[in-house]
PDB file of N, CA and C in Angstrom:
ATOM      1  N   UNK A   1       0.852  -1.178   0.000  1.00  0.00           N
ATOM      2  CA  UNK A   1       0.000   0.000   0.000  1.00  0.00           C
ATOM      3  C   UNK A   1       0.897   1.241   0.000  1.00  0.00           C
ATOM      4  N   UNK A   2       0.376   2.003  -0.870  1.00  0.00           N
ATOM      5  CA  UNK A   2       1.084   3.221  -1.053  1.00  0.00           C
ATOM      6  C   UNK A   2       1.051   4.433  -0.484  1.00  0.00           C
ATOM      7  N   UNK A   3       0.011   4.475   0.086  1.00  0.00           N
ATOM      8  CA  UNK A   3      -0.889   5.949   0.671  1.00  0.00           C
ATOM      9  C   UNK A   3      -0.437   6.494   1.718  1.00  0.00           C
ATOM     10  N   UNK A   4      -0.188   8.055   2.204  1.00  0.00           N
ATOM     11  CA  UNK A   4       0.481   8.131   3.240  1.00  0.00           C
ATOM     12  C   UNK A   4      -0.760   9.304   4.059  1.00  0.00           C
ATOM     13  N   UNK A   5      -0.542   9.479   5.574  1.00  0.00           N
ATOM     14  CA  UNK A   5      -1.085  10.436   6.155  1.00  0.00           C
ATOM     15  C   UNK A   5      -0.351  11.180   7.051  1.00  0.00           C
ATOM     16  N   UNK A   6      -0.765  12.497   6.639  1.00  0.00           N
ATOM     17  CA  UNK A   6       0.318  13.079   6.809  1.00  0.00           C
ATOM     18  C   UNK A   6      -0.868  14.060   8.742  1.00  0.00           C
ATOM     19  N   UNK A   7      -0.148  14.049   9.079  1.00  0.00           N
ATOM     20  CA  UNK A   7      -0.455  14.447  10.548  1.00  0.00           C
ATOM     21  C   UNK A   7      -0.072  15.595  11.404  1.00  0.00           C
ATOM     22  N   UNK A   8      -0.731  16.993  11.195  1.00  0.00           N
ATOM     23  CA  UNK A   8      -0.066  18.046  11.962  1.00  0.00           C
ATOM     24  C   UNK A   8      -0.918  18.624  12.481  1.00  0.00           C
ATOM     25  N   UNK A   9      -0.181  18.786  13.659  1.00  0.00           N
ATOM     26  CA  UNK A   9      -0.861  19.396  15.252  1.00  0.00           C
ATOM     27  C   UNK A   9      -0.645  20.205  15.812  1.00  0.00           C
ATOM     28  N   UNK A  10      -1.387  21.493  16.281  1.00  0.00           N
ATOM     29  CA  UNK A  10      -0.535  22.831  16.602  1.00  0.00           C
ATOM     30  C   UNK A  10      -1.522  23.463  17.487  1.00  0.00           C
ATOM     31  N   UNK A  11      -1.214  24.542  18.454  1.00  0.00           N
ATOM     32  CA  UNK A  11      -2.116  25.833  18.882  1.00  0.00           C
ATOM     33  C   UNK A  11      -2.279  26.807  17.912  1.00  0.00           C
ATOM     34  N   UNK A  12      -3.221  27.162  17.767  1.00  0.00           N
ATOM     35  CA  UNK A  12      -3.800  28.765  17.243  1.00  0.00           C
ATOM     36  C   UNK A  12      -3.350  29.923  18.480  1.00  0.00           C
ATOM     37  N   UNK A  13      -2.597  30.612  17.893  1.00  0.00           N
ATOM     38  CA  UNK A  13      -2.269  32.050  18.357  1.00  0.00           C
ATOM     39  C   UNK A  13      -3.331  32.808  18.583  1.00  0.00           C
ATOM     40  N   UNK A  14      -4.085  32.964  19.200  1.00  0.00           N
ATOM     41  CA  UNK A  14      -5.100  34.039  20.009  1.00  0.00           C
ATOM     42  C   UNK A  14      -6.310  34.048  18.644  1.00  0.00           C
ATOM     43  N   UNK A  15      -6.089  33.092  17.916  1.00  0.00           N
ATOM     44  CA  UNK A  15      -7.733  32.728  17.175  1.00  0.00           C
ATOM     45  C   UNK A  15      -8.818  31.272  17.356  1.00  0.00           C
ATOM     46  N   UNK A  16      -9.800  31.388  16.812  1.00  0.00           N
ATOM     47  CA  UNK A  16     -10.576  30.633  16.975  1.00  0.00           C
ATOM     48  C   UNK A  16     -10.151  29.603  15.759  1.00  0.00           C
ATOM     49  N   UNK A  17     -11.324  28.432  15.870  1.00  0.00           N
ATOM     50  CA  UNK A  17     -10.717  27.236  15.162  1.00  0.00           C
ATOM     51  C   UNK A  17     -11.925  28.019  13.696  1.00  0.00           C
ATOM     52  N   UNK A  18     -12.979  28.385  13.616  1.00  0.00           N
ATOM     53  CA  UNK A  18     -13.365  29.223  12.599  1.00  0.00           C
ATOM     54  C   UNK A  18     -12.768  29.582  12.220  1.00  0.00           C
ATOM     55  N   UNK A  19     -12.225  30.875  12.368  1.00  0.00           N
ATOM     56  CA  UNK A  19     -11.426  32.092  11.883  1.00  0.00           C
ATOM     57  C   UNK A  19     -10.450  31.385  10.957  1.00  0.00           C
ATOM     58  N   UNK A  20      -9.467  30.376  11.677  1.00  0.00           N
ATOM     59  CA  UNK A  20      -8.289  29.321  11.238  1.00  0.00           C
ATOM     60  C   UNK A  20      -8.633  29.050   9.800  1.00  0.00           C
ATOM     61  N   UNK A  21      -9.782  28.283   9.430  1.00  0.00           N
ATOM     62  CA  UNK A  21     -10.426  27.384   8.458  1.00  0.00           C
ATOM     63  C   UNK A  21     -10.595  28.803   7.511  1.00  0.00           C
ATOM     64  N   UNK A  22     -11.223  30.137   7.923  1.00  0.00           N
ATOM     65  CA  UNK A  22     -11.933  30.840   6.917  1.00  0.00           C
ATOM     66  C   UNK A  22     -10.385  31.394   6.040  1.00  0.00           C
ATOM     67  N   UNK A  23      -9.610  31.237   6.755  1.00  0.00           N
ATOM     68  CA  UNK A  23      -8.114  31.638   6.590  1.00  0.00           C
ATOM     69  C   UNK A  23      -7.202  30.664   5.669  1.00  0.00           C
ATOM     70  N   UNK A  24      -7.914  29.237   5.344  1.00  0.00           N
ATOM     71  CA  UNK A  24      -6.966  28.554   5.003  1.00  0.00           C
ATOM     72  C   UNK A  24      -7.902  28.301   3.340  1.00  0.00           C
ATOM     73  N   UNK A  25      -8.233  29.037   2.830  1.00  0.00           N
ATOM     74  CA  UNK A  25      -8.877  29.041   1.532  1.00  0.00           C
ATOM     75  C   UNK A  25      -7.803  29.067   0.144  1.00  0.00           C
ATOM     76  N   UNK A  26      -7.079  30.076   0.521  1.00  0.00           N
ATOM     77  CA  UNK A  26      -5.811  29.861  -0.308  1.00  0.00           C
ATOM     78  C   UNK A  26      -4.960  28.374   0.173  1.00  0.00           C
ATOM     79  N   UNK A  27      -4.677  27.801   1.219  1.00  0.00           N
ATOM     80  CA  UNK A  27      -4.225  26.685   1.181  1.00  0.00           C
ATOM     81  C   UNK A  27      -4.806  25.781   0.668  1.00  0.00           C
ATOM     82  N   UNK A  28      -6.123  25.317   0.489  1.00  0.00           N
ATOM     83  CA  UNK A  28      -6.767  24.343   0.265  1.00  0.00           C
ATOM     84  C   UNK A  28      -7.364  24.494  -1.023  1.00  0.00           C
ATOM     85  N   UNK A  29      -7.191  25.501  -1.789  1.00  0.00           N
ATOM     86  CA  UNK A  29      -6.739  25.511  -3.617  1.00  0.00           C
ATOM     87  C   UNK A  29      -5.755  25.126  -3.970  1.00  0.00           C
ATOM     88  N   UNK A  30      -4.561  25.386  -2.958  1.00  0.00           N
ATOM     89  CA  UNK A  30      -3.527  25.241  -3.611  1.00  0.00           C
ATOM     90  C   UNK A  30      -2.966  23.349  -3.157  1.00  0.00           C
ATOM     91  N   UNK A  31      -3.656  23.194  -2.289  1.00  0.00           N
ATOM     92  CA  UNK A  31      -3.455  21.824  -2.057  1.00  0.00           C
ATOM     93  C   UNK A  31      -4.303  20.913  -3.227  1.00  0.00           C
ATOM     94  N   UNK A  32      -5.772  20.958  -3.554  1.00  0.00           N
ATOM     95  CA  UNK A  32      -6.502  20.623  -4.967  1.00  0.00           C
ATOM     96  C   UNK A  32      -5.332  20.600  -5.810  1.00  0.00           C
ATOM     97  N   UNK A  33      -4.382  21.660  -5.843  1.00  0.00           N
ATOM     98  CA  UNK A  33      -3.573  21.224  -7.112  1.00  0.00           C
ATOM     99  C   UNK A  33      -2.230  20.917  -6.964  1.00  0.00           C
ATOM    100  N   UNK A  34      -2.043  19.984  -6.257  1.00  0.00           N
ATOM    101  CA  UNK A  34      -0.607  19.246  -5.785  1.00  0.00           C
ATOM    102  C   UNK A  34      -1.094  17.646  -6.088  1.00  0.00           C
ATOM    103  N   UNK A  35       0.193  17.291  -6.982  1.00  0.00           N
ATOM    104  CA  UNK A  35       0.079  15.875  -7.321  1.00  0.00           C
ATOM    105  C   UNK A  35       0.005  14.846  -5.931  1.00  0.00           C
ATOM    106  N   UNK A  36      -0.989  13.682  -6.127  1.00  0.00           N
ATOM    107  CA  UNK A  36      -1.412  12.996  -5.268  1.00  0.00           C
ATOM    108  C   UNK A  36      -1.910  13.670  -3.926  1.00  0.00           C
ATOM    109  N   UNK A  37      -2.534  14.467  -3.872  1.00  0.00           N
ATOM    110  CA  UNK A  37      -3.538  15.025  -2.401  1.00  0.00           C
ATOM    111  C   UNK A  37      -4.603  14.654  -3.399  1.00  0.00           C
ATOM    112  N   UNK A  38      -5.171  13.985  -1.956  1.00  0.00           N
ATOM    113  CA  UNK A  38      -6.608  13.229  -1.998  1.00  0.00           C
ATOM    114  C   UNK A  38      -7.388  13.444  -0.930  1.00  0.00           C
ATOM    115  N   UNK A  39      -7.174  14.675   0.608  1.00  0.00           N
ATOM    116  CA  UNK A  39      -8.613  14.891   0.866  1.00  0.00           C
ATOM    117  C   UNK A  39      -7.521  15.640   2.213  1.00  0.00           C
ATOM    118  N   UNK A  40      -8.312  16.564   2.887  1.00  0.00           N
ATOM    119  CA  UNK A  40      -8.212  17.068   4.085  1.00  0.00           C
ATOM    120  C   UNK A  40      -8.640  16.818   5.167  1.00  0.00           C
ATOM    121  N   UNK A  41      -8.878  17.141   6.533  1.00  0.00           N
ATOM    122  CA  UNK A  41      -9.750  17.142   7.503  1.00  0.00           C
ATOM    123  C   UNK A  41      -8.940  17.753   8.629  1.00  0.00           C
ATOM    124  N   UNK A  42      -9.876  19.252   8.891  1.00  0.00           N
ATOM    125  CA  UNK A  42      -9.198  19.527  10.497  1.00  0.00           C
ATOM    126  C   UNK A  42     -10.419  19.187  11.121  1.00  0.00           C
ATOM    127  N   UNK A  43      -9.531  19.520  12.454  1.00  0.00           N
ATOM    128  CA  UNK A  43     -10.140  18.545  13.195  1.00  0.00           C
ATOM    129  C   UNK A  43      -9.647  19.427  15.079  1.00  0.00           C
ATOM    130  N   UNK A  44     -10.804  19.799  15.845  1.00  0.00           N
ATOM    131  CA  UNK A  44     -10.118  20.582  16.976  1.00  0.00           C
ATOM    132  C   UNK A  44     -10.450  19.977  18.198  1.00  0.00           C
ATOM    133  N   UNK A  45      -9.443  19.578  18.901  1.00  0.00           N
ATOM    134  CA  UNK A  45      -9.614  18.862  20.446  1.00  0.00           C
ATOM    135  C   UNK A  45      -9.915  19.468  21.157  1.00  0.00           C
ATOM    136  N   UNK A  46     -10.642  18.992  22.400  1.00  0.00           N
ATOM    137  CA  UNK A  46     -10.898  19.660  23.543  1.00  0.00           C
ATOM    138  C   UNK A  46      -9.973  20.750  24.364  1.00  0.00           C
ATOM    139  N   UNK A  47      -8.768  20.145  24.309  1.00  0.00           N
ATOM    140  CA  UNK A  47      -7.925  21.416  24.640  1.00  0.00           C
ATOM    141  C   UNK A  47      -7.504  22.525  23.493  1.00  0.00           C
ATOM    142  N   UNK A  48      -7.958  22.462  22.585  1.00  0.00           N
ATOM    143  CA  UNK A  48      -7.447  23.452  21.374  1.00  0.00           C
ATOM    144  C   UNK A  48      -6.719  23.442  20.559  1.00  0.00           C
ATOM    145  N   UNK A  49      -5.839  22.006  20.796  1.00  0.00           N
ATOM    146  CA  UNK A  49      -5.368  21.759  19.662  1.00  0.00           C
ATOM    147  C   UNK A  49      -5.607  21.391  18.247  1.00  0.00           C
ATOM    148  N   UNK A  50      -5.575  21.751  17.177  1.00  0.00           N
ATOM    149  CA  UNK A  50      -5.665  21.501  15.588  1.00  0.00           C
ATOM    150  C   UNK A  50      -4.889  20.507  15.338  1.00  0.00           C
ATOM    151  N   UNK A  51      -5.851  19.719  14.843  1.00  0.00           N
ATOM    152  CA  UNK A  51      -5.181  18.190  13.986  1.00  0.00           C
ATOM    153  C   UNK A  51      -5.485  18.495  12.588  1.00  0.00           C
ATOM    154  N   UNK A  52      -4.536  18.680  11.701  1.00  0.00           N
ATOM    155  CA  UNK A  52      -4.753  18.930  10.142  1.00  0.00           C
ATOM    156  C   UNK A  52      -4.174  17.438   9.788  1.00  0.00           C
ATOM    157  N   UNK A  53      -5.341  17.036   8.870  1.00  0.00           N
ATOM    158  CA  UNK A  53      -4.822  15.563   8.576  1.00  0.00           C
ATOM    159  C   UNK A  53      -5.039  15.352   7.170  1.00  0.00           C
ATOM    160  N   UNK A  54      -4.238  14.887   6.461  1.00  0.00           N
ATOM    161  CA  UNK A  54      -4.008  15.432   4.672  1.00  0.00           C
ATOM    162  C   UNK A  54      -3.755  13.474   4.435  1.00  0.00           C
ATOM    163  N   UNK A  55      -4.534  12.963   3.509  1.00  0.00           N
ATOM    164  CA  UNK A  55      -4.308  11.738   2.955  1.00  0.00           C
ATOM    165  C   UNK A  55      -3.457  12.239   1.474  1.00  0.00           C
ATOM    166  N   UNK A  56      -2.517  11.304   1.432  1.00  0.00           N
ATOM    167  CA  UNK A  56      -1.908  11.537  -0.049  1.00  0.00           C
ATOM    168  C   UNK A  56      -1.893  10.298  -1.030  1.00  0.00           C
ATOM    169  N   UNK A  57      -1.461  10.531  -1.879  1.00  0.00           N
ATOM    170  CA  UNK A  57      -1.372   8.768  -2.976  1.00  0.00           C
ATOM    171  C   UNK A  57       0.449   8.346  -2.155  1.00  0.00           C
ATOM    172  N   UNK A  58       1.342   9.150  -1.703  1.00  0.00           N
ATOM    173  CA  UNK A  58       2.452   8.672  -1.052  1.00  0.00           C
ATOM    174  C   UNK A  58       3.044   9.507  -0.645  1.00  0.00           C
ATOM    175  N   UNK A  59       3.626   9.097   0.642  1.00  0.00           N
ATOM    176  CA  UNK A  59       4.694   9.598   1.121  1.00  0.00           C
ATOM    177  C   UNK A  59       5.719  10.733   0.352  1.00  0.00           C
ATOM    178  N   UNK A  60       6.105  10.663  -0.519  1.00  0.00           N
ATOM    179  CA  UNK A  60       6.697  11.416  -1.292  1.00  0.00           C
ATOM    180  C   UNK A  60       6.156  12.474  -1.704  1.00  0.00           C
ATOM    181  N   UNK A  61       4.887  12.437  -2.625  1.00  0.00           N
ATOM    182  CA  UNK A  61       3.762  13.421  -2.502  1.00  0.00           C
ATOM    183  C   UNK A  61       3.775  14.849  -1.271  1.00  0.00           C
ATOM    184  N   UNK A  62       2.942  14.112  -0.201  1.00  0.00           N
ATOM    185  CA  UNK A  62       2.913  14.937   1.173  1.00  0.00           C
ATOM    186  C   UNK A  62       4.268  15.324   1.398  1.00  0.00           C
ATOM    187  N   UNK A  63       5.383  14.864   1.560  1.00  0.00           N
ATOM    188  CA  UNK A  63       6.348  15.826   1.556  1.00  0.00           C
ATOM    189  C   UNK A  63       6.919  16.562   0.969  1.00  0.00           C
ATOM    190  N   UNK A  64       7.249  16.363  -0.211  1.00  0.00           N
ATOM    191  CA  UNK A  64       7.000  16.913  -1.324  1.00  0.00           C
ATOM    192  C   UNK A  64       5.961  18.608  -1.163  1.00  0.00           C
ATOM    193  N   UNK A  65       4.741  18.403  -1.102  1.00  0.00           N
ATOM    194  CA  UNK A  65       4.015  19.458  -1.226  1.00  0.00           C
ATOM    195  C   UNK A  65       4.660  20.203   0.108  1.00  0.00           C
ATOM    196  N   UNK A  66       4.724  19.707   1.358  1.00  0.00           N
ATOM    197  CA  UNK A  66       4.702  20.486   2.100  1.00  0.00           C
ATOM    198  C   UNK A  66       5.868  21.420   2.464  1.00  0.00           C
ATOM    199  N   UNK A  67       7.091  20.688   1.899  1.00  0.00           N
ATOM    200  CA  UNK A  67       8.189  21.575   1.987  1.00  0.00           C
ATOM    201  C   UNK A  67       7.995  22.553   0.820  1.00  0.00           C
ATOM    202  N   UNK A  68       7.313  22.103   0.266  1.00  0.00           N
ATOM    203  CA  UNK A  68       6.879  23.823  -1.098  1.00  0.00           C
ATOM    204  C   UNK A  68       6.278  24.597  -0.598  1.00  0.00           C
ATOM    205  N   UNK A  69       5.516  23.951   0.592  1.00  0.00           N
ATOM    206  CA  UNK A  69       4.226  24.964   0.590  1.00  0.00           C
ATOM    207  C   UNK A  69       4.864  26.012   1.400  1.00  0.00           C
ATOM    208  N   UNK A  70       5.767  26.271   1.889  1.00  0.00           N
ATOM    209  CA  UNK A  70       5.807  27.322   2.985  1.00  0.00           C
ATOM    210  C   UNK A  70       6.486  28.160   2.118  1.00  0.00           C
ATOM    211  N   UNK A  71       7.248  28.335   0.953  1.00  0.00           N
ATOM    212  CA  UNK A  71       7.665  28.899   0.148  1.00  0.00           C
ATOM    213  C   UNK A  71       6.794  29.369  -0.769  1.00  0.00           C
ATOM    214  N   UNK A  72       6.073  28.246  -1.343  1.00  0.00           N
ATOM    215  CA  UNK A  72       4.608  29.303  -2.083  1.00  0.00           C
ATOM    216  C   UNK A  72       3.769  29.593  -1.814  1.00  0.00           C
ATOM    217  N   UNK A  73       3.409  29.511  -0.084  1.00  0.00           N
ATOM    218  CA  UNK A  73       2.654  30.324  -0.019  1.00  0.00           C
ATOM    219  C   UNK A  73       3.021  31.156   1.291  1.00  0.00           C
ATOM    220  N   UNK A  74       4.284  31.777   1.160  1.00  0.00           N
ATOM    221  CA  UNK A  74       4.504  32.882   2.331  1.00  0.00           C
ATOM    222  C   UNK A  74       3.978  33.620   3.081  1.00  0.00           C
ATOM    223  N   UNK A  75       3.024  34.309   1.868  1.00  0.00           N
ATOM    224  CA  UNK A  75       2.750  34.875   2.279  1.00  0.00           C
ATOM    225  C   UNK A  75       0.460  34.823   2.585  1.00  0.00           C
ATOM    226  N   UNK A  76       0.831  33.401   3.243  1.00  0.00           N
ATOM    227  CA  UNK A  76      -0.622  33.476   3.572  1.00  0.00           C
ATOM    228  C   UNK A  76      -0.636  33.234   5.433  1.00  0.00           C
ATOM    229  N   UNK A  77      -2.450  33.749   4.819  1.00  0.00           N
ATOM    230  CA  UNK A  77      -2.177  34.677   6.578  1.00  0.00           C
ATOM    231  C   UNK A  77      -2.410  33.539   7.416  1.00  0.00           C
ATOM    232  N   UNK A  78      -2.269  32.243   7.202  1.00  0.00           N
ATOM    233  CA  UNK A  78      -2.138  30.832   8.089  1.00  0.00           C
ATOM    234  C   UNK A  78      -1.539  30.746   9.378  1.00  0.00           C
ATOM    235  N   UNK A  79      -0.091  31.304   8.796  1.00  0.00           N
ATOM    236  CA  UNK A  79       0.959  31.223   8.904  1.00  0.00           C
ATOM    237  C   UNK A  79       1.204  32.085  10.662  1.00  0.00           C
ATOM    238  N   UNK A  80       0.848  33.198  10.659  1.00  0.00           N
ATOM    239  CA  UNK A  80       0.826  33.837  11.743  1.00  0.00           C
ATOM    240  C   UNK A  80      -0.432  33.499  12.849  1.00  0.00           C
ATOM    241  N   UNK A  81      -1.503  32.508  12.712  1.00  0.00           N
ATOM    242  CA  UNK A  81      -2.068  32.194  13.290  1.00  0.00           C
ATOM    243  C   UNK A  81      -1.686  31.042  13.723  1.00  0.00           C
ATOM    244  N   UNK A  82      -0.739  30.370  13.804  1.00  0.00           N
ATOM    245  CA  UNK A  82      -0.377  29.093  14.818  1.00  0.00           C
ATOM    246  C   UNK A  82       1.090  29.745  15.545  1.00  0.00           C
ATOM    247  N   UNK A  83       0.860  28.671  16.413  1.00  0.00           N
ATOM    248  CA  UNK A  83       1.434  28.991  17.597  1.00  0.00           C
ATOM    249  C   UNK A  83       3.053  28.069  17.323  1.00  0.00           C
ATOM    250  N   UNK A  84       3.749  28.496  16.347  1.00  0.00           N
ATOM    251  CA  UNK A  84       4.563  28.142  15.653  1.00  0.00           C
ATOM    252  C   UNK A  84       5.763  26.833  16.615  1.00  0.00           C
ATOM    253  N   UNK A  85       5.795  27.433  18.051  1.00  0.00           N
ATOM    254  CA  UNK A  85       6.440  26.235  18.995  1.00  0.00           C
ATOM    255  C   UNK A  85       5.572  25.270  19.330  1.00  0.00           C
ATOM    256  N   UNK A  86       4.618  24.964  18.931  1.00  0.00           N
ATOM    257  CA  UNK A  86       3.342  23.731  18.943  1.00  0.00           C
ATOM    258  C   UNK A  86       3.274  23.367  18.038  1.00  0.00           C
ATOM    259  N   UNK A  87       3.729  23.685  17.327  1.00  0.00           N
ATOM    260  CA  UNK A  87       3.876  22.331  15.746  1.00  0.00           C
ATOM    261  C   UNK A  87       4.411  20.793  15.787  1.00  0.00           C
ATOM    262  N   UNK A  88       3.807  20.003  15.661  1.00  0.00           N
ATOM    263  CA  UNK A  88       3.830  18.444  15.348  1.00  0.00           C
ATOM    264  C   UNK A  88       3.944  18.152  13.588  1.00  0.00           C
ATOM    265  N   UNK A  89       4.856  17.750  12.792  1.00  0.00           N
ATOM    266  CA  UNK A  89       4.205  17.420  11.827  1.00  0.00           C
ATOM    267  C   UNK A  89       4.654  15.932  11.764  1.00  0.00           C
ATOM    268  N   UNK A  90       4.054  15.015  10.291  1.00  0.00           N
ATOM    269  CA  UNK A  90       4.772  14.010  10.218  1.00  0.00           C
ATOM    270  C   UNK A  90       3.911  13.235   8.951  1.00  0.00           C
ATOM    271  N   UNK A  91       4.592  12.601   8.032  1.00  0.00           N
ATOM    272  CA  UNK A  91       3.965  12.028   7.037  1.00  0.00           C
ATOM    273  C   UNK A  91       4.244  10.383   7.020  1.00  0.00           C
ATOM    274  N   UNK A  92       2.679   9.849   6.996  1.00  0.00           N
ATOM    275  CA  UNK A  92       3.830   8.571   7.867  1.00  0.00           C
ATOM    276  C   UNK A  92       2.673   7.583   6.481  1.00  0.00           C
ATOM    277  N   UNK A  93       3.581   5.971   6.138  1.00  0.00           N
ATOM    278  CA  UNK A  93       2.550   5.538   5.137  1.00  0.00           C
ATOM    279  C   UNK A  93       1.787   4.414   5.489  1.00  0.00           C
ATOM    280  N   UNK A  94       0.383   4.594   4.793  1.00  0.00           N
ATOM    281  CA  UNK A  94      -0.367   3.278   5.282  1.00  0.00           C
ATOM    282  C   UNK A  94      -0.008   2.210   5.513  1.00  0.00           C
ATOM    283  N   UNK A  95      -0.073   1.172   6.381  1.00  0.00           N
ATOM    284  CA  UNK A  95       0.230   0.162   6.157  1.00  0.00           C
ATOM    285  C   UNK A  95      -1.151  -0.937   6.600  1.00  0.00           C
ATOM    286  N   UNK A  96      -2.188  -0.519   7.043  1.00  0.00           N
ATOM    287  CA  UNK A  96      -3.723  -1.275   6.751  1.00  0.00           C
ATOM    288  C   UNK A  96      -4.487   0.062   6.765  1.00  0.00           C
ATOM    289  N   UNK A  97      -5.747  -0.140   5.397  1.00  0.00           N
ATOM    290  CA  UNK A  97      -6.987   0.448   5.773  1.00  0.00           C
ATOM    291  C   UNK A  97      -8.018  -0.254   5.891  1.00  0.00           C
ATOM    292  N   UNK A  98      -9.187   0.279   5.810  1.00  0.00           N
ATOM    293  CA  UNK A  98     -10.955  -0.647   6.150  1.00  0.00           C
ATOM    294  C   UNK A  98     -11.505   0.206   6.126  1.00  0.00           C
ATOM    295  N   UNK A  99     -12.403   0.194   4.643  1.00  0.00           N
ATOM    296  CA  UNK A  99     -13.448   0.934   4.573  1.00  0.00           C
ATOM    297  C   UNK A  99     -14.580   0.208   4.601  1.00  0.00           C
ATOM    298  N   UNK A 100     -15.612   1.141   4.898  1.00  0.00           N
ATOM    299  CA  UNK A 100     -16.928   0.497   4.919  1.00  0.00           C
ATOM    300  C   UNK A 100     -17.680  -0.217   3.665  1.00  0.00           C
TER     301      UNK A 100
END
């Protein structure tokens, strides 16, 4: 199996988990057009942490995009809304799924 999920976890800097999402519109065009991304989902815990969870066709893919992304998209306003020393990331690859 080829598929990887890629897993990042962070605080929001003095915003809401709304605000976050209405903010990440330019990311999530620009993710639609990165080879092998196949779906998103945030996701906010009880204590406030953001789980951004990105399925890809592989490992290579998700990293791939993501070391671009902070370069093409600098200048989006994402970026200043996390709490940049609370960052988790990690792209790790399937190794069982089960769908319904």
């Amino acid at each position: 199996m080829k598929e990887a999920i890629e897993i990042t976890t962070f605080k929001l800097a003095g915003h809401s988990c709304a605000d976050f999402i209405a903010a990440n519109a330019d990311v999530d065009a620009w993710l639609k057009r990165q080879p092998g991304f196949r779906s998103r989902h945030l996701a906010e815990r009880e204590d406030g942490t953001i789980v951004d969870m990105l399925l890809w066709d592989t490992v290579a893919h998700g990293t791939d995009a993501m070391q671009r992304l902070m370069g093409e998209l600098a200048d989006s306003p994402v970026h200043a809304m996390i709490d940049q020393d609370t960052v988790s990331w990690s792209v790790t690859p399937v190794r069982h799924r089960m769908t319904r």
